[in-house]
C-alpha atoms as a PDB file:
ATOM      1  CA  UNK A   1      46.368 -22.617 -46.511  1.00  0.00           C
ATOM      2  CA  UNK A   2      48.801 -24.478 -49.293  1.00  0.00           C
ATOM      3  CA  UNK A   3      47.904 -26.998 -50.633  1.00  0.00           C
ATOM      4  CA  UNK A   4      50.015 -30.598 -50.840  1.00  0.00           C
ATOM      5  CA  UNK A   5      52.128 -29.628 -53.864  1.00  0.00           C
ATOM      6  CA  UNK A   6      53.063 -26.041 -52.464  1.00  0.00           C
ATOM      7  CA  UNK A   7      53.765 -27.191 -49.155  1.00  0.00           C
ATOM      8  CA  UNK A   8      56.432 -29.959 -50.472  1.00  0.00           C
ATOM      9  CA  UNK A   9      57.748 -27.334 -52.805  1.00  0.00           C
ATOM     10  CA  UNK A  10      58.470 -25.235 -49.160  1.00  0.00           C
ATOM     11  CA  UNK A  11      59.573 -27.905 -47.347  1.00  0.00           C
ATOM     12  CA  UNK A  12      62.001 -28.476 -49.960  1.00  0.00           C
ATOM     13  CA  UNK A  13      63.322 -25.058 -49.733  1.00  0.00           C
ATOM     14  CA  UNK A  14      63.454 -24.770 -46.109  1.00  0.00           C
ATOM     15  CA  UNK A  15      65.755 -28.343 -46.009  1.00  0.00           C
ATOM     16  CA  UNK A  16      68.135 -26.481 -49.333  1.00  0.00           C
ATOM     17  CA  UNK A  17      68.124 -24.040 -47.050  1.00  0.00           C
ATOM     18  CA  UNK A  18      69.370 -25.525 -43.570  1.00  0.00           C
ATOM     19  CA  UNK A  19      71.893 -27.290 -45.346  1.00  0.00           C
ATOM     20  CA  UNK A  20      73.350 -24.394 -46.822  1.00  0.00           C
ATOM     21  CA  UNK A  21      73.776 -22.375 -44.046  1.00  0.00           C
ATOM     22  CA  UNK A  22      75.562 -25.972 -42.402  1.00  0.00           C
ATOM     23  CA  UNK A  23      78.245 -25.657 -45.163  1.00  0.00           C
ATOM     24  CA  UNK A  24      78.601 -22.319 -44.793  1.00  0.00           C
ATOM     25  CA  UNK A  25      79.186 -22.351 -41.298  1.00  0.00           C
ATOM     26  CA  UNK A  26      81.832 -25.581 -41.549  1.00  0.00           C
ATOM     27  CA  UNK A  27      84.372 -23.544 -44.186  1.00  0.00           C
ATOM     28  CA  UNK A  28      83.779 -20.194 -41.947  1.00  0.00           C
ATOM     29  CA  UNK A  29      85.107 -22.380 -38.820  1.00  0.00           C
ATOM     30  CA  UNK A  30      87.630 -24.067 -40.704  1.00  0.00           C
ATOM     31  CA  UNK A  31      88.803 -20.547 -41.635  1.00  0.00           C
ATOM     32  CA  UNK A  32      88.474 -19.169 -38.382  1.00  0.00           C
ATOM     33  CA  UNK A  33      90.278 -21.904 -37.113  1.00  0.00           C
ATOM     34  CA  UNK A  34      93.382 -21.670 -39.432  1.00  0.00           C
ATOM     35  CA  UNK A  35      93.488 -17.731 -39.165  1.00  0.00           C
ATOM     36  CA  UNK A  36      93.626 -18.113 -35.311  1.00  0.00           C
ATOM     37  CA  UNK A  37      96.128 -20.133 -35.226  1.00  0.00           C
ATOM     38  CA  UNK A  38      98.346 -18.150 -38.055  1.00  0.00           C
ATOM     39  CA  UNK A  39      97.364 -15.021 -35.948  1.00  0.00           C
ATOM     40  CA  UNK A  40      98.639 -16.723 -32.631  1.00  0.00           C
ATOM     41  CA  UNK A  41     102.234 -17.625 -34.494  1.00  0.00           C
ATOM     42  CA  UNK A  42     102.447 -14.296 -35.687  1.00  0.00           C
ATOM     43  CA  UNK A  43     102.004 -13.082 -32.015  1.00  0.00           C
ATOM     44  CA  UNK A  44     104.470 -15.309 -30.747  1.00  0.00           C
ATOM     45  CA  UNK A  45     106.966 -15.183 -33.181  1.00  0.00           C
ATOM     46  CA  UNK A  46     106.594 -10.437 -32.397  1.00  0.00           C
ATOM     47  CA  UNK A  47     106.691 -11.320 -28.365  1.00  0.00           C
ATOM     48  CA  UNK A  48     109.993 -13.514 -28.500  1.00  0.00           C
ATOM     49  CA  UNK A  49     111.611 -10.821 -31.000  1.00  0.00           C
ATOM     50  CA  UNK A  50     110.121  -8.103 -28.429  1.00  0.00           C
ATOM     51  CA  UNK A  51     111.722 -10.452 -25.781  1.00  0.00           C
ATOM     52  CA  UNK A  52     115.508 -10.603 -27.592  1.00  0.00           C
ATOM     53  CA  UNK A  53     115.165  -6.821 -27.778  1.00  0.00           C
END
């Protein structure tokens, strides 16, 4: 069992934690997002040169 002080000191760690992993995962979909949509150019830009050909 922990006691008061150790148990703070976890719950502490665990909220770090969780919040973390939140930022991580907001710049990963904010790169996803902008790599997506340079990807989806790039495709369009290949099927109207593959479409003048």
């Amino acid at each position: 069992m922990l006691t008061e002080r150790k148990q703070r000191a976890a719950d502490r760690y665990c909220e770090s934690r969780a919040h973390g992993s939140l930022m991580r995962d907001t710049r990963n979909t904010r790169r996803s997002t902008t790599m997506n949509f340079l990807t989806d150019l790039l495709a369009g830009v290949v099927h109207f040169v593959g479409w003048l050909v």
